[in-house]
Protein backbone atom coordinates (compact mmCIF):
# COMPACT_ATOMS: atom_id res chain seq x y z
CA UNK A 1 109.31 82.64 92.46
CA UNK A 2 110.70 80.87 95.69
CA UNK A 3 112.18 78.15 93.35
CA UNK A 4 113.41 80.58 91.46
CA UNK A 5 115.35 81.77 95.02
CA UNK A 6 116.39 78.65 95.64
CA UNK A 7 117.93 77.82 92.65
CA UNK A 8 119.94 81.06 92.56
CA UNK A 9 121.03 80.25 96.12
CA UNK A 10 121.99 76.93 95.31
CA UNK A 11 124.12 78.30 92.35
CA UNK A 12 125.47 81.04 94.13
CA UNK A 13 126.89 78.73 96.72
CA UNK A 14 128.33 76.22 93.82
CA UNK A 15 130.19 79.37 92.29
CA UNK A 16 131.47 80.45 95.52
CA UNK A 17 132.97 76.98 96.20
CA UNK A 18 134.42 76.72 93.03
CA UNK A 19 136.44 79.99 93.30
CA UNK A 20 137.65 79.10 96.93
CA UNK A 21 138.71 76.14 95.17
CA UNK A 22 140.35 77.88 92.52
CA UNK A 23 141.86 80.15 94.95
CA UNK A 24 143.18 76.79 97.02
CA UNK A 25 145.00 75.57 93.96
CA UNK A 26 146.39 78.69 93.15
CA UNK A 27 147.70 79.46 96.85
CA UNK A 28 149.34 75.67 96.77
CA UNK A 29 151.13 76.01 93.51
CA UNK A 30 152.71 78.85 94.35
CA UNK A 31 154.08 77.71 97.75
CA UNK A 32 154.96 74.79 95.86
């Protein structure tokens, strides 16, 4: 069960990165 934890951690912070990179790339190609 703590793996489990981990592992949902660990993919929670992957998704959360991804979006602020989406949201980067999104905020740059507008200004530019």
């Amino acid at each position: 069960m703590a793996l489990l934890a981990t592992f949902a951690a660990q993919v929670c912070q992957d998704w959360i990165r991804f979006l602020y990179y989406v949201a980067y790339c999104s905020i740059m190609h507008i200004m530019f």
